[in-house]
Protein backbone atom coordinates (compact mmCIF):
# COMPACT_ATOMS: atom_id res chain seq x y z
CA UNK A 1 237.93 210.58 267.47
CA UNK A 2 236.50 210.95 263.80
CA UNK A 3 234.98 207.70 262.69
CA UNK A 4 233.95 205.76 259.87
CA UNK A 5 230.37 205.38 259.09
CA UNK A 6 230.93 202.20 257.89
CA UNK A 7 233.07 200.74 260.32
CA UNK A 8 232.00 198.59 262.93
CA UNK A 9 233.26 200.24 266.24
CA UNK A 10 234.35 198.27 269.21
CA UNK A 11 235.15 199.61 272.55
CA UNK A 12 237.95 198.41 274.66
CA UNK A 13 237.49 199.04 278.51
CA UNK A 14 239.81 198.39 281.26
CA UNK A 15 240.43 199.72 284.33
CA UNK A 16 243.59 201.60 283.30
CA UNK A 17 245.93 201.40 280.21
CA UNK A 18 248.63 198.80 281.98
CA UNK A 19 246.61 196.14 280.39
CA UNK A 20 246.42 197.36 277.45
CA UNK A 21 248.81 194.52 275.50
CA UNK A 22 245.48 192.57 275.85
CA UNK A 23 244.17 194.40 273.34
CA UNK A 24 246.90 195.48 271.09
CA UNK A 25 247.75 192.09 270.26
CA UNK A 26 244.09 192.08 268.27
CA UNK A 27 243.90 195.50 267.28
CA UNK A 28 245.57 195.26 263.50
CA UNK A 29 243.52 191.84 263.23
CA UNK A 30 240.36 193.89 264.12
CA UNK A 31 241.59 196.44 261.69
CA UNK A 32 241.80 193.87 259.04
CA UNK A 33 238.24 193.05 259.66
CA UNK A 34 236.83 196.00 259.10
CA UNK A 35 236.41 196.79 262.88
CA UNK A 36 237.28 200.13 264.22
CA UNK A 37 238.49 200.04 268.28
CA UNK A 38 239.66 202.47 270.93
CA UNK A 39 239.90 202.22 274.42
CA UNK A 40 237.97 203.62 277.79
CA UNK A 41 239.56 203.46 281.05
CA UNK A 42 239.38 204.87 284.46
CA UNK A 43 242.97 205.77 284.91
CA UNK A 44 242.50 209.36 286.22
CA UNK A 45 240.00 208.15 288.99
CA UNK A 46 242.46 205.19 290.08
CA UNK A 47 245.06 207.40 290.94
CA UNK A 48 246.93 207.40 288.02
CA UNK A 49 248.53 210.45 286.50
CA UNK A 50 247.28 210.19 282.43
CA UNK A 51 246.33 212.42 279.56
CA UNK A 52 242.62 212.43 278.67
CA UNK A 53 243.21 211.51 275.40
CA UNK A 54 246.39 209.89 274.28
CA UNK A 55 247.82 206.76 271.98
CA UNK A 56 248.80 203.75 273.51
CA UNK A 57 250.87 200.98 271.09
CA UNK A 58 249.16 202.21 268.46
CA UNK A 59 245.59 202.82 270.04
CA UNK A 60 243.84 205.25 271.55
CA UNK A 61 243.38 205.41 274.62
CA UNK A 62 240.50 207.63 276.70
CA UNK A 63 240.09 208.47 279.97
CA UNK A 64 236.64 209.06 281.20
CA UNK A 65 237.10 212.35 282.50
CA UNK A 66 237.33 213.33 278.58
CA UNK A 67 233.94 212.96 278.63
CA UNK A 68 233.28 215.77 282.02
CA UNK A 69 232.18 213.18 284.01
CA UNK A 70 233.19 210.55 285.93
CA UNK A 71 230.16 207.85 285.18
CA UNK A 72 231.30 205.02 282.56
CA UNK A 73 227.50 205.26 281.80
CA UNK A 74 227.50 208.83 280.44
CA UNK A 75 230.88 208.41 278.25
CA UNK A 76 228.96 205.03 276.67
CA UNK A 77 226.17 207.43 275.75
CA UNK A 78 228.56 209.70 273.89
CA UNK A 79 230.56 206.97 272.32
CA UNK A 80 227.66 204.63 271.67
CA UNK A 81 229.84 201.31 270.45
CA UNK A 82 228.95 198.44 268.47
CA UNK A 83 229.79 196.41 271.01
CA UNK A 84 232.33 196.55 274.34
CA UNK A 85 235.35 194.29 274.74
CA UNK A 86 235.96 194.01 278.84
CA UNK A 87 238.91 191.66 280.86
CA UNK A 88 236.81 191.53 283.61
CA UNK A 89 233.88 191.00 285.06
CA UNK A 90 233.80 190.35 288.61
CA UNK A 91 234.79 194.05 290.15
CA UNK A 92 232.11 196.62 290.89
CA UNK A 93 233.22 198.89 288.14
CA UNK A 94 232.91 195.88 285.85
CA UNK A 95 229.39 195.47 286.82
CA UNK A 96 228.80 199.38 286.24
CA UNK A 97 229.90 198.69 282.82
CA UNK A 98 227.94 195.69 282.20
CA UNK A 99 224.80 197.35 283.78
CA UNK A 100 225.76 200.21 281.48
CA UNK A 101 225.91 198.24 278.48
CA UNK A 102 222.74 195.88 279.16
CA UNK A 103 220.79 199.42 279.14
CA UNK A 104 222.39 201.19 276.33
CA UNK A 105 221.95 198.12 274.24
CA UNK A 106 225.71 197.75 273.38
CA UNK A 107 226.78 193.86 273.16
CA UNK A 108 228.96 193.10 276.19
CA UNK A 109 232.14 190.74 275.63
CA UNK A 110 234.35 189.23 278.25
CA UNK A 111 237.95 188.53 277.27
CA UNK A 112 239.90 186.07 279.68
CA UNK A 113 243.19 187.29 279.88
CA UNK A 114 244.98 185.37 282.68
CA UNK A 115 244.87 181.89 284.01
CA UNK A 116 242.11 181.29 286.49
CA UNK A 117 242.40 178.48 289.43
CA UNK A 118 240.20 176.03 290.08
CA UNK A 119 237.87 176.28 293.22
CA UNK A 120 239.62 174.37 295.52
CA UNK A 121 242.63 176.19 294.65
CA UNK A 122 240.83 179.74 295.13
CA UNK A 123 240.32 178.47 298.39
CA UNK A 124 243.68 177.85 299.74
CA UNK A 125 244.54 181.49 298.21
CA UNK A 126 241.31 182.91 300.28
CA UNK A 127 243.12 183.63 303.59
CA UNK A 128 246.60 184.68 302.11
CA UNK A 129 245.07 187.28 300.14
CA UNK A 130 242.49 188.19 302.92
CA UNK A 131 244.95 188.85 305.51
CA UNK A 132 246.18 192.17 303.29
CA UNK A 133 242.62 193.10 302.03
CA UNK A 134 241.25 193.32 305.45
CA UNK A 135 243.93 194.84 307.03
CA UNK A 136 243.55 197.68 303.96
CA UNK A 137 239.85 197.71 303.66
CA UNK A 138 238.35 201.07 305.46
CA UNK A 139 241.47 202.90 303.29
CA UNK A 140 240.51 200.48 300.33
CA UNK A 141 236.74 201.52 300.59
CA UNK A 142 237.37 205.07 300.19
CA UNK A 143 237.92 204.93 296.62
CA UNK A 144 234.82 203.03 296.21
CA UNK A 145 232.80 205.32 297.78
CA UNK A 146 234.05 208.00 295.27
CA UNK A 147 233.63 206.18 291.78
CA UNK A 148 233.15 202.62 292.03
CA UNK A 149 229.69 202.70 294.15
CA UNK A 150 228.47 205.40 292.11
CA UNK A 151 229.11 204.53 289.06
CA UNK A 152 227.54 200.56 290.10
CA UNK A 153 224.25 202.86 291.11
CA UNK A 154 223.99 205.51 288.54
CA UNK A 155 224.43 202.11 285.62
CA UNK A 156 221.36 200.00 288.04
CA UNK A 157 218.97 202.74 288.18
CA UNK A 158 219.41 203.93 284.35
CA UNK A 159 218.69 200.22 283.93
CA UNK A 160 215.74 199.84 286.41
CA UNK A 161 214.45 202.48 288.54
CA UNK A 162 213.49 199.80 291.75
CA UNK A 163 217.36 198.84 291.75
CA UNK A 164 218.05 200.09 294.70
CA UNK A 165 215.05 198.56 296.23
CA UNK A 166 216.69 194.97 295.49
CA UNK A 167 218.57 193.50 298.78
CA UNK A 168 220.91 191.58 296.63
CA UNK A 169 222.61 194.77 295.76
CA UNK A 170 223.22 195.45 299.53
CA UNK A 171 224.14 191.64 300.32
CA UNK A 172 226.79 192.45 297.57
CA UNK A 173 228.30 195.40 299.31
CA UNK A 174 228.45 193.92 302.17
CA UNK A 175 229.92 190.69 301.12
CA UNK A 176 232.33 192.60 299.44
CA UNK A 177 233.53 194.50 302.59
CA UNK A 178 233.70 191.79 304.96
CA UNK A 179 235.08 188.95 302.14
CA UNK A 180 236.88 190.86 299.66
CA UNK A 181 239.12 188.56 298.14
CA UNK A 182 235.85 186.24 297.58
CA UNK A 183 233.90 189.05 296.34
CA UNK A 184 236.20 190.70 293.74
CA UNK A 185 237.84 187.67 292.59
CA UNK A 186 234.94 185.02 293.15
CA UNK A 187 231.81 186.57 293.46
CA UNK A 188 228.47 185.01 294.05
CA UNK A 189 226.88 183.93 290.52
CA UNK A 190 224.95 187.38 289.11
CA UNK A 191 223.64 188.42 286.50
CA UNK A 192 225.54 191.73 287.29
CA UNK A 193 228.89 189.83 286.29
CA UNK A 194 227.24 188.04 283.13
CA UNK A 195 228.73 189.75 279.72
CA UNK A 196 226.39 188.83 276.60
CA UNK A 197 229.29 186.27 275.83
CA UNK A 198 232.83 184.90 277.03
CA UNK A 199 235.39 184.11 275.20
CA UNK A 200 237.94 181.93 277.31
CA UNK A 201 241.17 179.89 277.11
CA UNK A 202 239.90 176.25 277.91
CA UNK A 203 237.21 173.67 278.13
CA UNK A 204 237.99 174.14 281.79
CA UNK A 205 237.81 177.50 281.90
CA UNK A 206 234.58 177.03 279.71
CA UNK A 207 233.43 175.23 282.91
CA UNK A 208 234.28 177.50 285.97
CA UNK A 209 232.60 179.99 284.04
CA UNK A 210 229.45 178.20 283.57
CA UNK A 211 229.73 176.49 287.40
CA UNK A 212 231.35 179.21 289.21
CA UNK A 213 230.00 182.61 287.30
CA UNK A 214 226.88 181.61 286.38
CA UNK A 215 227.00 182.00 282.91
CA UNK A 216 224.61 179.59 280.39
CA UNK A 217 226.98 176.92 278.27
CA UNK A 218 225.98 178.88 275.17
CA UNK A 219 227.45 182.17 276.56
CA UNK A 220 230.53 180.43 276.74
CA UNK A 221 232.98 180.30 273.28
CA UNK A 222 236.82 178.46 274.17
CA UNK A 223 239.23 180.21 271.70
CA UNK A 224 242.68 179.61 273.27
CA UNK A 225 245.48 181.66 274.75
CA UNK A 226 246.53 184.07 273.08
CA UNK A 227 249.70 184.28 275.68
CA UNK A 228 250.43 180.86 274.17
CA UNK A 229 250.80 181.86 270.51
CA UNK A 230 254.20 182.84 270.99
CA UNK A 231 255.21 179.43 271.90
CA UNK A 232 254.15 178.41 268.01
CA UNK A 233 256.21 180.88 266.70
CA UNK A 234 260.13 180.86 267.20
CA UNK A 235 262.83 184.18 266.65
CA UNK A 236 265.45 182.62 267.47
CA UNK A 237 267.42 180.03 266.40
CA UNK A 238 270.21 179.36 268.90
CA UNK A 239 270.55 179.70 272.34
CA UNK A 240 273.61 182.55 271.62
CA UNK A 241 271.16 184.16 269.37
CA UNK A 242 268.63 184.43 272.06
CA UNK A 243 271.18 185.49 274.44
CA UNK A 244 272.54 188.36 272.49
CA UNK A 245 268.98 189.54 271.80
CA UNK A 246 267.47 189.24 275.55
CA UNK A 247 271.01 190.38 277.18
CA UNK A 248 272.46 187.31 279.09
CA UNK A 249 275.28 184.96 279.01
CA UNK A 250 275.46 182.48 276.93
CA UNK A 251 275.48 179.52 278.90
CA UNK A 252 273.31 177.22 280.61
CA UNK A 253 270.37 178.42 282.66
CA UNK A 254 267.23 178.11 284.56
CA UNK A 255 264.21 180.15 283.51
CA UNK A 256 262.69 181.77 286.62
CA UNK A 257 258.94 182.68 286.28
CA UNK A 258 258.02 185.40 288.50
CA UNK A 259 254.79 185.78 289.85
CA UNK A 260 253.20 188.91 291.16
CA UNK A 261 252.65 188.22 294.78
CA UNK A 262 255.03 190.74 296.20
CA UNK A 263 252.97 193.49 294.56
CA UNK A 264 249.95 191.99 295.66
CA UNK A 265 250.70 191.35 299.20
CA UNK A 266 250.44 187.83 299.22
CA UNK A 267 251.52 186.58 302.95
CA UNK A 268 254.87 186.22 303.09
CA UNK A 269 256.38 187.56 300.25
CA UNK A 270 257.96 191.06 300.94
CA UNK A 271 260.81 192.58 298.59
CA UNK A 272 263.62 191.50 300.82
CA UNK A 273 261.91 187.75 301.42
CA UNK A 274 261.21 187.41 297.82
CA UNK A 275 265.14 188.34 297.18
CA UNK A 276 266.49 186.19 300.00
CA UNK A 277 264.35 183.36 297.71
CA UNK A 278 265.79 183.85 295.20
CA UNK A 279 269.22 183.79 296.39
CA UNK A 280 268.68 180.45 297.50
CA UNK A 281 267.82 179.57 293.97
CA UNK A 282 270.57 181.08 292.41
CA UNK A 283 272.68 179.47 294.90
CA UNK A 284 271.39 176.30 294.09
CA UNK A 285 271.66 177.04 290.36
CA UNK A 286 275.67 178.09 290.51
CA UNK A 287 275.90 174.91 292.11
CA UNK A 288 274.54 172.79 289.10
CA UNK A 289 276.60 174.65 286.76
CA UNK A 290 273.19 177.02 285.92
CA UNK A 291 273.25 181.03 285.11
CA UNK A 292 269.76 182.19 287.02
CA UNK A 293 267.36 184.15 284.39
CA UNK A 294 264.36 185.74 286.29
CA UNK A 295 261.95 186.88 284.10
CA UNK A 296 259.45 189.50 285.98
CA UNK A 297 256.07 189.26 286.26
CA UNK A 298 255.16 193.35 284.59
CA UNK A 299 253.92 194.08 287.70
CA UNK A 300 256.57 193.80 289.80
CA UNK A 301 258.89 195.45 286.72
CA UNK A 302 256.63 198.43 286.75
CA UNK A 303 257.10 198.24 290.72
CA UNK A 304 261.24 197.74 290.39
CA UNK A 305 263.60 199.65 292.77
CA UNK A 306 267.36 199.49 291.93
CA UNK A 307 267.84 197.72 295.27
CA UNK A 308 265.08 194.72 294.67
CA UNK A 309 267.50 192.40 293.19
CA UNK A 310 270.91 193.63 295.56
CA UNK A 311 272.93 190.99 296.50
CA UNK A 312 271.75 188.39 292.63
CA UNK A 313 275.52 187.70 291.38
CA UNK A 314 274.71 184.98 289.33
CA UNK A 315 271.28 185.92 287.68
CA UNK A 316 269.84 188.23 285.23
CA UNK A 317 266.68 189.99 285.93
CA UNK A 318 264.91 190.89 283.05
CA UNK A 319 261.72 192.87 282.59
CA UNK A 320 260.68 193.13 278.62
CA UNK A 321 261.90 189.84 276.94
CA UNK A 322 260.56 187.01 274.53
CA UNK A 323 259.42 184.38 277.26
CA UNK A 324 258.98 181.72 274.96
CA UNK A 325 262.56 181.89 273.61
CA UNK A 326 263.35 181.64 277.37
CA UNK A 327 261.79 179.03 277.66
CA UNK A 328 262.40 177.11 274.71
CA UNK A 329 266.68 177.41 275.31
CA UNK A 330 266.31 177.05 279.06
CA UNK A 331 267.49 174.24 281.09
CA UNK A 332 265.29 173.94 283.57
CA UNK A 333 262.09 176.22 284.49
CA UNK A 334 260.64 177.36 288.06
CA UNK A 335 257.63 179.05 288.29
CA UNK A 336 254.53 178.72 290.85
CA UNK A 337 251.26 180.05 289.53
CA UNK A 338 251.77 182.96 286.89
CA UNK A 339 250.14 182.16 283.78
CA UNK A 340 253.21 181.83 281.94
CA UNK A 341 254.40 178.85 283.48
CA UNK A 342 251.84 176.88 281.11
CA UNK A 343 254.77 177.49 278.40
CA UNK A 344 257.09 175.40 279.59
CA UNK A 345 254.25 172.99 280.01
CA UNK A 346 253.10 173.04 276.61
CA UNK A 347 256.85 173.04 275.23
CA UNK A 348 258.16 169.81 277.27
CA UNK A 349 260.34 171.82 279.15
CA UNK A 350 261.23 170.33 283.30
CA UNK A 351 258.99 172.63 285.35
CA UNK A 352 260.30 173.04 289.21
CA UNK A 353 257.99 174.50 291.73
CA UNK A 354 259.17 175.66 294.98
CA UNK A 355 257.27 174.61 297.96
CA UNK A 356 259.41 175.47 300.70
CA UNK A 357 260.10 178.68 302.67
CA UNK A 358 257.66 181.43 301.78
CA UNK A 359 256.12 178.95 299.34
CA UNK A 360 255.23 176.11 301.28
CA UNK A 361 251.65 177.54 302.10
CA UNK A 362 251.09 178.55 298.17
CA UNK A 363 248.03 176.59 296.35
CA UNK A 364 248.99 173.98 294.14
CA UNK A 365 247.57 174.74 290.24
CA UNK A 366 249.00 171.77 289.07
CA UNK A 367 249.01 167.50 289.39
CA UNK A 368 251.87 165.77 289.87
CA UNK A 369 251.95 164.26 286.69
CA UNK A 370 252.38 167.53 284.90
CA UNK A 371 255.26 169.55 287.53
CA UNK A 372 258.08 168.54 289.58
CA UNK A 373 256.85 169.93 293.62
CA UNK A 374 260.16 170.54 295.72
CA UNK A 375 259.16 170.30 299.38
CA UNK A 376 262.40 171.05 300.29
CA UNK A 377 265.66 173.49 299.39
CA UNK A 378 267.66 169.95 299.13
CA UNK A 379 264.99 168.65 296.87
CA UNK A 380 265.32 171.85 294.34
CA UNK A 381 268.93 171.44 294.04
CA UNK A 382 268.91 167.54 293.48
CA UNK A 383 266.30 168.45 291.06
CA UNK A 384 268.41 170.81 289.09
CA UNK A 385 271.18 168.06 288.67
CA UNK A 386 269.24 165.50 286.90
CA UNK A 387 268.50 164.88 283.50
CA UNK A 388 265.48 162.68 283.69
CA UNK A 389 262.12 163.96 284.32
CA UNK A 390 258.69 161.84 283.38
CA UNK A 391 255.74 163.80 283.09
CA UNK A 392 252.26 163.21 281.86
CA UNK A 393 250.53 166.29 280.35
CA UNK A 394 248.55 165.17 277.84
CA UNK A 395 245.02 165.31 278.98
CA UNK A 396 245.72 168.13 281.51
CA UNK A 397 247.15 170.27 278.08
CA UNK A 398 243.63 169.05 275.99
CA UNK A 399 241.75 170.59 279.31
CA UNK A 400 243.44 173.36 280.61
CA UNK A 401 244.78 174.67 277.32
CA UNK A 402 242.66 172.91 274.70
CA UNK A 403 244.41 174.77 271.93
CA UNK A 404 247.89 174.96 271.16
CA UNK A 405 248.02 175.82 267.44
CA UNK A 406 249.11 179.40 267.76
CA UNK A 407 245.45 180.86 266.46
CA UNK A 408 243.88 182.24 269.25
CA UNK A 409 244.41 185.73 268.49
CA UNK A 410 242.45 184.65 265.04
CA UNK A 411 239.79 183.17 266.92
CA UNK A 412 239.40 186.03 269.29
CA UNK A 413 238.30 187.91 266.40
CA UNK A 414 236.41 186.01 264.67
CA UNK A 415 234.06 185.68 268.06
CA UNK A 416 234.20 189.26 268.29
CA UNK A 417 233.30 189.95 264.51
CA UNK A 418 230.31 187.05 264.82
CA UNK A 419 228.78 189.11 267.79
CA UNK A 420 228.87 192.70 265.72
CA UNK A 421 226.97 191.23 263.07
């Protein structure tokens, strides 16, 4: 862990390495500018069987326990960063780290990395996440009690000795316990959750963080998606070329876009009612002349069984691929609320969403003018057969995405470089 003196060091943190794509994406830019990175997690303490020390695509990656302790606070003191680079900000660890940071001096950055609703929609999610995190909860808590809550303490007090003399650290707990999925998703605006800066996708993210989080316009720096720069840059040519490459037929087919509400017990969705779905869209698909390509959210690929899928004749079901290559040769596109479903948005592509069966209760993310709804089964497969599909997405791209020039990844660091001056 030998570094340069004259490097300017920049510390990744996440909760585990899954997420670590986020970063890697950036990490030879960084390198380019002169800024050195690694990454801190908390794997071993979520449950997660991982070397203390190890390389990661290319970066390395530390638990930690490294460190002999299990406080983020203490391994900041050893490491003592430039500055932190965080995708989150609204759990309790994340405000351990931020707390952490605020008294160590060490410039906290927030890095959006998926697509955040809007409140109403948060609201129709409320009770369909709720009904598994309240169900869980005492088992949920335990792990809290171990690292989480400690950690959030040990960070307050090294910051202020009377924190645990302020009630709004108890109304937290609390709130989290009896309304988790408004807690670790939406908290209350605090100045617990506030980074030194965000860097997010849109000008509407730009405002649900300044309405919703709390955090001053200023604070606040839109640089794009950087999900969406592979939609600016094409590997294939052809439609057999991407099929060859990505492992399915070459023939006409409709891009599924899995989302991850299986592994994250969204009401409803099970494996076998999440396969029986989409049977009935492969069904529909054979019937319009269509090969079915799902494309996996990586959680539920990390999560696969060879039995998930039983019973798919006339799909493939991919993990790994190049989504926007998908995308671009597809047909037709179905998706619901995954962040990837803005690709076939931004590329003009037809974009079904189901809204029947297991789906009918699922919050809408989108206008009319910018997705085809199908309330019903029938409605899907008239869908698929025709040809003609008028959209209007041309102010909700400028909002929602705001850039689409394939440079976010630059601007990302560029905003990080600016704040390590």
């Amino acid at each position: 862990m030998a570094r340069s003196k004259r490097a300017r060091n920049l510390l990744y943190f996440d909760h585990w390495t899954v997420g670590i794509h986020n970063f890697a994406r950036l990490h030879p830019l960084l390198e380019r500018a002169g800024i050195e990175a690694s990454l801190l997690h908390a794997g071993s303490f979520k449950h997660l069987k991982c070397p203390e020390v190890q390389t990661v695509d290319g970066i390395e990656a530390i638990d930690i326990s490294h460190f002999g302790t299990r406080f983020v606070r203490r391994a900041l003191e050893r490491l003592r960063p430039d500055a932190l680079l965080m995708l989150d900000c609204s759990f309790m660890l994340d405000r351990a780290v931020i707390l952490a940071c605020r008294g160590l001096g060490i410039r906290s950055i927030y890095l959006q990395h998926g697509v955040l609703p809007d409140f109403d929609a948060f609201a129709a999610i409320v009770p369909m996440k709720d009904a598994v995190y309240k169900e869980d909860r005492l088992r949920r808590a335990i792990p809290y009690l171990k690292f989480d809550l400690p950690n959030y303490f040990l960070s307050g007090l090294h910051l202020d000795p009377r924190f645990l003399l302020d009630s709004a650290v108890y109304r937290y707990c609390l709130g989290l316990f009896r309304e988790p999925t408004q807690y670790l998703f939406y908290p209350p605006p605090s100045p617990e959750n506030l980074t030194d800066v965000a860097l997010v996708y849109s000008n509407a993210d730009r405002d649900r963080h300044v309405e919703g989080f709390g955090y001053r316009p200023d604070q606040v720096i839109v640089v794009g998606n950087p999900n969406l720069d592979d939609a600016m840059a094409q590997r294939y040519s052809s439609r057999a070329e991407c099929a060859r490459a990505e492992g399915i037929p070459d023939a006409p087919y409709v891009l599924y876009l899995e989302d991850a509400f299986v592994g994250d017990g969204w009401k409803g969705w099970t494996v076998a009612s999440r396969r029986a779905h989409l049977k009935e869209v492969e069904d529909c698909c054979r019937d319009a002349g269509y090969h079915l390509v799902v494309k996996l959210h990586p959680q539920s690929a990390r999560e696969r069984s060879p039995d998930d899928f039983a019973g798919l004749t006339n799909s493939s079901v991919l993990g790994q691929a190049r989504i926007a290559d998908l995308v671009r040769f597809a047909e037709r596109c179905v998706g619901h609320i995954s962040s990837t479903v803005r690709l076939p948005i931004l590329m003009g592509k037809p974009l079904l969403v189901p809204q029947w069966g297991i789906s009918a209760d699922l919050p809408r993310y989108y206008g009319e003018e910018v997705v085809t709804y199908c309330r019903t089964i029938d409605d899907f497969a008239a869908r698929l057969k025709v040809n003609s599909f008028e959209y209007s997405r041309d102010a909700y791209i400028a909002h929602e995405m705001t850039y689409s020039d394939g440079k976010a990844a630059e601007r990302i660091v560029q905003a990080i470089a600016d704040q390590m001056r």
